[in-house]
C-alpha atoms as a PDB file:
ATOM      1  CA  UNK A   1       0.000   0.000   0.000  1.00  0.00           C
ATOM      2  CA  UNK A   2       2.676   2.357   0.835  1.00  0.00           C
ATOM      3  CA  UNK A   3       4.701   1.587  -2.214  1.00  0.00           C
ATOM      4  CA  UNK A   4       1.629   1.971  -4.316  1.00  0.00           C
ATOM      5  CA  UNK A   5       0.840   6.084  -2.583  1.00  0.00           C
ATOM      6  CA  UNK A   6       4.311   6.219  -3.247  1.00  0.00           C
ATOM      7  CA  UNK A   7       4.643   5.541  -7.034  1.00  0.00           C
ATOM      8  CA  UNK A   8       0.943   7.611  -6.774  1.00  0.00           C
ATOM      9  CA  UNK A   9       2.793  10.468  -5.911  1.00  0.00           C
ATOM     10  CA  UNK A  10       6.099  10.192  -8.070  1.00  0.00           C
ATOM     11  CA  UNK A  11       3.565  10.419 -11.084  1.00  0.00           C
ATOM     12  CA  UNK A  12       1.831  13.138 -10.039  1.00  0.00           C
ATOM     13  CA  UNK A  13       4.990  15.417  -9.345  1.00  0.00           C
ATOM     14  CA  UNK A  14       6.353  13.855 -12.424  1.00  0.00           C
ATOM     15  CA  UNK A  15       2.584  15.332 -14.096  1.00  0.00           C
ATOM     16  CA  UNK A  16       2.986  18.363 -12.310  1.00  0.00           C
ATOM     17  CA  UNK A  17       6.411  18.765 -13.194  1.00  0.00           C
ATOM     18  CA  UNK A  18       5.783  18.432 -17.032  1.00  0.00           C
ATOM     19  CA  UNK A  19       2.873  20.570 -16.793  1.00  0.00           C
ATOM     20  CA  UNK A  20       4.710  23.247 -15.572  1.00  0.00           C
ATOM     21  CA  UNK A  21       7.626  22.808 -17.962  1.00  0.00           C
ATOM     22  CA  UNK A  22       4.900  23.379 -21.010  1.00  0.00           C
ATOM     23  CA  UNK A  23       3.781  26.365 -19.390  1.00  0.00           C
ATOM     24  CA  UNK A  24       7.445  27.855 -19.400  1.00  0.00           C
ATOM     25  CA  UNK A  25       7.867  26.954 -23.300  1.00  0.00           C
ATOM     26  CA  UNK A  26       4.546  28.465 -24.296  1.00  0.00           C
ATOM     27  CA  UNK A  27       5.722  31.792 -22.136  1.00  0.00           C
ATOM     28  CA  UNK A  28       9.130  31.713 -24.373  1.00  0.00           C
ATOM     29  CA  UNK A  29       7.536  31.453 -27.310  1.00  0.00           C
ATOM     30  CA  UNK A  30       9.515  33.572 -30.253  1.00  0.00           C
ATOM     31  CA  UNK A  31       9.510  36.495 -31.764  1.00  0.00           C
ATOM     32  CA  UNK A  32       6.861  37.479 -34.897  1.00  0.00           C
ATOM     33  CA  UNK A  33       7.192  40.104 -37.416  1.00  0.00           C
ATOM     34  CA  UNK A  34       4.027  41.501 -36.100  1.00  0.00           C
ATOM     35  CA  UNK A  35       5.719  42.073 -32.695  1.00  0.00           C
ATOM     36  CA  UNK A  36       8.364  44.283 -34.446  1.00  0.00           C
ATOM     37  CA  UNK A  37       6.392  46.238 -36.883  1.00  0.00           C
ATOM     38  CA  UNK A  38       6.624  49.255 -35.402  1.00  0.00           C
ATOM     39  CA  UNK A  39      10.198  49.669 -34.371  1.00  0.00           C
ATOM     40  CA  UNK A  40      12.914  51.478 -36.853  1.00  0.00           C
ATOM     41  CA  UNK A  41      15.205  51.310 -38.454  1.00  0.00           C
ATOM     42  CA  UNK A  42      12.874  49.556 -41.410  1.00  0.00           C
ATOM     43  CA  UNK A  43      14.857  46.402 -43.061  1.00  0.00           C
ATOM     44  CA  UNK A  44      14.593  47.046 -46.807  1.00  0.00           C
ATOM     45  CA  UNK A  45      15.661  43.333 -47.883  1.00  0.00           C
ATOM     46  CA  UNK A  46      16.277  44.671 -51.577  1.00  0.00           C
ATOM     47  CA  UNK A  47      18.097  47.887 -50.311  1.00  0.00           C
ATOM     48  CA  UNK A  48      20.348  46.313 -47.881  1.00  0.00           C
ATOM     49  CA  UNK A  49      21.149  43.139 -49.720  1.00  0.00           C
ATOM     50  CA  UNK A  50      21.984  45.336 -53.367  1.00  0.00           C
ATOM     51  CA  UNK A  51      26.095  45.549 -53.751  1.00  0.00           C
ATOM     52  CA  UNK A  52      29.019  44.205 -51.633  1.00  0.00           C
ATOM     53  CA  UNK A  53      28.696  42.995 -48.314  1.00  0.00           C
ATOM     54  CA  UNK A  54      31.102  41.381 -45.377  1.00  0.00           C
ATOM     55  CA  UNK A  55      29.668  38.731 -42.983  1.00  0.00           C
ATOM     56  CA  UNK A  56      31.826  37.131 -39.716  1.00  0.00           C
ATOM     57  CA  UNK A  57      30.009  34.490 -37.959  1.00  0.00           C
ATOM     58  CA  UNK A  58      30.335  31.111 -35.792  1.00  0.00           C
ATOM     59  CA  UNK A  59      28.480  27.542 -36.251  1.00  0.00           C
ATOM     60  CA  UNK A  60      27.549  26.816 -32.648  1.00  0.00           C
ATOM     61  CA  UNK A  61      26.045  23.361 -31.283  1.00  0.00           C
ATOM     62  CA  UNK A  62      23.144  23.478 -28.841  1.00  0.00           C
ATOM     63  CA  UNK A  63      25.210  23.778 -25.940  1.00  0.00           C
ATOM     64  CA  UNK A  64      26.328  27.164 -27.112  1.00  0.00           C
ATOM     65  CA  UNK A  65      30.000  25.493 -28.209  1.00  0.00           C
ATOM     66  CA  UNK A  66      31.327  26.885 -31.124  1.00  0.00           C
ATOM     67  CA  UNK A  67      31.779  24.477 -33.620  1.00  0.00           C
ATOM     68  CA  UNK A  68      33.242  26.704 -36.847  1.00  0.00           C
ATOM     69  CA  UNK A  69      34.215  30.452 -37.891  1.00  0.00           C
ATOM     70  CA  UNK A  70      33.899  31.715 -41.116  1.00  0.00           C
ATOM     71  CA  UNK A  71      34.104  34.754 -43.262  1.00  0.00           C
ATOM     72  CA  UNK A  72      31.246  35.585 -45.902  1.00  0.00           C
ATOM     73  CA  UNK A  73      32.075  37.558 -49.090  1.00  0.00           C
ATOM     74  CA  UNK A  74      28.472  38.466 -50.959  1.00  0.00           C
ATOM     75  CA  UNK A  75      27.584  40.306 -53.890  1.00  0.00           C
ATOM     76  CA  UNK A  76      23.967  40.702 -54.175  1.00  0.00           C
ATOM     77  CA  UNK A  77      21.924  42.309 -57.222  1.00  0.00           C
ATOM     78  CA  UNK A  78      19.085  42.625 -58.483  1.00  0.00           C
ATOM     79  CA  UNK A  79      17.182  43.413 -61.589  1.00  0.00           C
ATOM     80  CA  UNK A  80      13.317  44.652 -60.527  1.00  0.00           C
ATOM     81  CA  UNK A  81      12.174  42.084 -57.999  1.00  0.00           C
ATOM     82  CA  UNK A  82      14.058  39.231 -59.010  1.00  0.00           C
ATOM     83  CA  UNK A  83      17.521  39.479 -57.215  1.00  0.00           C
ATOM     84  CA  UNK A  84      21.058  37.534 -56.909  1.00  0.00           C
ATOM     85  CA  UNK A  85      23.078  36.781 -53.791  1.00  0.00           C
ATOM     86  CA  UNK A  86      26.252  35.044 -54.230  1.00  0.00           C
ATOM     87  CA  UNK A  87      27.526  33.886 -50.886  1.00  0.00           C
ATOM     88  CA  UNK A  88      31.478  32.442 -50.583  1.00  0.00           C
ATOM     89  CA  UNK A  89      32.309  30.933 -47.316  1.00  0.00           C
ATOM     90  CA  UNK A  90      35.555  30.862 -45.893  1.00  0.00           C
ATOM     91  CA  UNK A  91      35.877  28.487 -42.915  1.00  0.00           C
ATOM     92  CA  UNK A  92      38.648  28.405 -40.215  1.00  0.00           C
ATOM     93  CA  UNK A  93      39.764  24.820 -41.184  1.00  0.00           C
ATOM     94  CA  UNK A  94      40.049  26.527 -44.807  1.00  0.00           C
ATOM     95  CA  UNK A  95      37.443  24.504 -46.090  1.00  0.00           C
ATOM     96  CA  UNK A  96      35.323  26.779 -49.118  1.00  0.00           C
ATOM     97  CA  UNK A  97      31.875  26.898 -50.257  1.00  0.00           C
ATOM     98  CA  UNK A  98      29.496  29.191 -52.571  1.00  0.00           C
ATOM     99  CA  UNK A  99      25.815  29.248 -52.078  1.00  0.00           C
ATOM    100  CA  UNK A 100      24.479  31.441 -54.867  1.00  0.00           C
ATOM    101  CA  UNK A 101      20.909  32.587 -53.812  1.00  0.00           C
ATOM    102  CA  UNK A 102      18.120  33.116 -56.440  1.00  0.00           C
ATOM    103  CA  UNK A 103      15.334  35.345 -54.626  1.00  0.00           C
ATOM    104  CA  UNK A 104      12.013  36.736 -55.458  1.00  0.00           C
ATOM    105  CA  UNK A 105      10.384  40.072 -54.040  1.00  0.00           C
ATOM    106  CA  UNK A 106       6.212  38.983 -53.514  1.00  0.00           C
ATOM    107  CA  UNK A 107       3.722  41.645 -52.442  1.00  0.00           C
ATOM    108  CA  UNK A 108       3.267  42.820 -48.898  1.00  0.00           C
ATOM    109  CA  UNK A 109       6.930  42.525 -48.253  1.00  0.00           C
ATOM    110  CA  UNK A 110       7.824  38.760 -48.509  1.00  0.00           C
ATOM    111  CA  UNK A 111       9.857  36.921 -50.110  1.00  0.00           C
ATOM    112  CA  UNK A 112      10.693  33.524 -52.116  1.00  0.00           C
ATOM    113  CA  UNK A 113      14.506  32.310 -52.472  1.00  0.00           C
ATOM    114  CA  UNK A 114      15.636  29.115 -53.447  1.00  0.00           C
ATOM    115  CA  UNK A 115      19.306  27.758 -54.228  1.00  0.00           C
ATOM    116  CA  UNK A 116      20.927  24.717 -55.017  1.00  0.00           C
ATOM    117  CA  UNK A 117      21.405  23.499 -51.584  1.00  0.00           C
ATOM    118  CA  UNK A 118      17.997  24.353 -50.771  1.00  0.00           C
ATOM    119  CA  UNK A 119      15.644  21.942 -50.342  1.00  0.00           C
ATOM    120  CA  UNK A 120      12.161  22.979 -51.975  1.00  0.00           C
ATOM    121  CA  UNK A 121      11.793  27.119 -51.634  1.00  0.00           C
ATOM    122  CA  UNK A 122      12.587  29.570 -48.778  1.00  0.00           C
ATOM    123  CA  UNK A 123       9.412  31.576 -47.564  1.00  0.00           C
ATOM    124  CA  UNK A 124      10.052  34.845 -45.938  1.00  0.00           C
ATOM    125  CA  UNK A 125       8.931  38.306 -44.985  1.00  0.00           C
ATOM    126  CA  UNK A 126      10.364  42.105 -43.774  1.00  0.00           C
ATOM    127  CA  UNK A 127       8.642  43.731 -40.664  1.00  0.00           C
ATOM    128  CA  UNK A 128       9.981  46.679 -39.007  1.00  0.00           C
ATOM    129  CA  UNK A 129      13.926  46.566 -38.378  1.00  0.00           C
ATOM    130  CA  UNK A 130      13.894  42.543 -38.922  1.00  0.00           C
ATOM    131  CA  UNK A 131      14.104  39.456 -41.958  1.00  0.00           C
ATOM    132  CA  UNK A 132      12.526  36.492 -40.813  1.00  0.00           C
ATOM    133  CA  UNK A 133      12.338  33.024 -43.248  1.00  0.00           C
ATOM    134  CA  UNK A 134      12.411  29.307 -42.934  1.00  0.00           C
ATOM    135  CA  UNK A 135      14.309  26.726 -45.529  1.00  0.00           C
ATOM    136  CA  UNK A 136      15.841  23.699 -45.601  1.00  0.00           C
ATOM    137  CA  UNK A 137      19.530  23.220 -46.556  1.00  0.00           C
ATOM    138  CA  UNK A 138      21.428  20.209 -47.405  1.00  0.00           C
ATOM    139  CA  UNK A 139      24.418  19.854 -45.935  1.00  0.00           C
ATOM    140  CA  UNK A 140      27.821  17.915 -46.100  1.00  0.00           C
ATOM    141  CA  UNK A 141      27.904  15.775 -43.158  1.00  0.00           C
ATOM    142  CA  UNK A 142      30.687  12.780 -42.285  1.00  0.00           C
ATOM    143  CA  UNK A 143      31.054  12.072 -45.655  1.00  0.00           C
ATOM    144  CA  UNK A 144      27.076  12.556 -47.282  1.00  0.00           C
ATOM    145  CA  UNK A 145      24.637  15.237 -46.600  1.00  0.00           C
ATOM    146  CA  UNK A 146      22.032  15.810 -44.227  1.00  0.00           C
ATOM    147  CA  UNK A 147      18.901  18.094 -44.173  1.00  0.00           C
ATOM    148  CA  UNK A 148      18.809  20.932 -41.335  1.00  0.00           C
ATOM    149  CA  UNK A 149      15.808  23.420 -40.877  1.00  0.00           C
ATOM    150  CA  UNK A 150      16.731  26.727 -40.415  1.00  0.00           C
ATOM    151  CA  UNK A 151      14.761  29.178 -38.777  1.00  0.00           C
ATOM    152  CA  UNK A 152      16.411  32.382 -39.743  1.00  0.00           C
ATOM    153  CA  UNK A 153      15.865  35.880 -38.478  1.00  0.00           C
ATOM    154  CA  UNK A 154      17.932  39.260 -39.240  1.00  0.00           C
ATOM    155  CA  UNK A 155      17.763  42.454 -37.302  1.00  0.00           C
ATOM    156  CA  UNK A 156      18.712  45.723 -39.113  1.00  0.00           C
ATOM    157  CA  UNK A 157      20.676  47.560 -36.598  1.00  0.00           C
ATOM    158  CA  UNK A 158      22.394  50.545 -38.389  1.00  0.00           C
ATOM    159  CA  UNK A 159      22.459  51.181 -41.982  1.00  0.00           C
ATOM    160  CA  UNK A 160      25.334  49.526 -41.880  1.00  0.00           C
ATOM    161  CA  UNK A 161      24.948  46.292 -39.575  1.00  0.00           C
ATOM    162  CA  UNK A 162      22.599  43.158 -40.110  1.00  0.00           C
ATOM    163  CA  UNK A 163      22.654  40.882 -37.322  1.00  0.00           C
ATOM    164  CA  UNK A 164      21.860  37.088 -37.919  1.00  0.00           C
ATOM    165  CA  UNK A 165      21.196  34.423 -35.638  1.00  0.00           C
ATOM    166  CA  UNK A 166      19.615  31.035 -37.657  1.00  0.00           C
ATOM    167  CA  UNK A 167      18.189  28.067 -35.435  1.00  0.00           C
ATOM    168  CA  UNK A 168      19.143  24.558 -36.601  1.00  0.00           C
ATOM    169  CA  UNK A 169      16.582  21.834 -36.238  1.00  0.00           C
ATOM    170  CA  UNK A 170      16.331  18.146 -37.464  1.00  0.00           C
ATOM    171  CA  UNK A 171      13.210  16.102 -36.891  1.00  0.00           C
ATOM    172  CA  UNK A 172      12.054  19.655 -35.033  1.00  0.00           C
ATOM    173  CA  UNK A 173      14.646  19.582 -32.416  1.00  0.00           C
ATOM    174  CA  UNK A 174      16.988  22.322 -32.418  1.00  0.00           C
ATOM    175  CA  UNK A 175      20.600  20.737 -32.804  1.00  0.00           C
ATOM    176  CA  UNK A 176      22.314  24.638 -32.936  1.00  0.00           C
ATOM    177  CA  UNK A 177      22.948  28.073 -34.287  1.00  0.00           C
ATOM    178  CA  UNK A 178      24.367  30.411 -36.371  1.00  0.00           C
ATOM    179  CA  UNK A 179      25.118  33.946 -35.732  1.00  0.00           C
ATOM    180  CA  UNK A 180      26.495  36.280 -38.626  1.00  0.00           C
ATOM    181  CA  UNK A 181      27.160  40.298 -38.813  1.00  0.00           C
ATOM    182  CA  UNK A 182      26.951  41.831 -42.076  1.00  0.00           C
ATOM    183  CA  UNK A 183      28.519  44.693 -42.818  1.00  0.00           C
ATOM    184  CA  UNK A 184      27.481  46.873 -45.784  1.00  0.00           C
ATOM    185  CA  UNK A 185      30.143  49.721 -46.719  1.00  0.00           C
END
């Protein structure tokens, strides 16, 4: 009998316990675009990403431990709403890579991008200072390639500075992050 109140009770903490874990998730839920709408300076994707641009940033794992550095050299154009961003990588281990990005203005201030390592199409929008899509890239990964969701949002800080900070997911847990500044001359 006492064993059985006992396990009674371990379940019900354990209950009580999970209950108020999903509480705390639902209270740190992300931002939206809608949240941000009103704050300056305004992130005019087309504007900002037109001409050369300089990006730093670190891979991290979902610990927070940084995995990779690399350097970013772009040069974006575009011609009306249909626009060109050619990404090359430079990693710390030397390794190189080139994502060229093929992206399409919509109305009401989204966007549509797609590139070779994209999986499917990137859906995105502009609100207020910030850049917010969602894509999937394939990846090289021990030897083949594996498909990460990225969650990506960019924050116009100056007219100068774009800070980026992606989310990595697979099978919709996050697995880690990474965090870019552009700098536009």
């Amino acid at each position: 009998m006492k064993a059985a109140l006992g396990n009674q009770r371990r379940r019900a903490l354990g209950a009580a316990t999970t209950l108020a874990g999903l509480a705390l998730l639902g209270g740190c839920a992300g931002p939206t675009l809608q949240d941000l709408a009103s704050q300056r300076p305004l992130f005019d994707f087309k504007q900002y990403f037109n001409g050369d641009l300089l990006a730093h940033g670190v891979v991290t794992d979902r610990g927070g431990k940084v995995l990779r550095r690399f350097v970013v050299t772009m040069r974006c154009s575009w011609i009306g709403d249909a626009g060109t961003l050619d990404e090359r990588f430079t990693y710390d281990d030397g390794e190189r890579q080139q994502r060229i990005w093929r992206i399409q203005a919509l109305p009401d201030g989204r966007f549509s991008g797609s590139a070779d390592d994209v999986v499917g199409e990137a859906l995105g929008a502009e609100s207020g200072p910030a850049f917010h899509w969602r894509y999937t890239l394939k990846l090289p990964y021990r030897g083949a390639t594996i498909d990460l969701q990225f969650d990506d949002w960019m924050y116009r800080v100056d007219k100068h500075t774009v800070i980026n900070k992606a989310a990595m997911s697979k099978f919709g847990v996050r697995v880690g992050d990474v965090t870019l500044s552009f700098t536009k001359p």
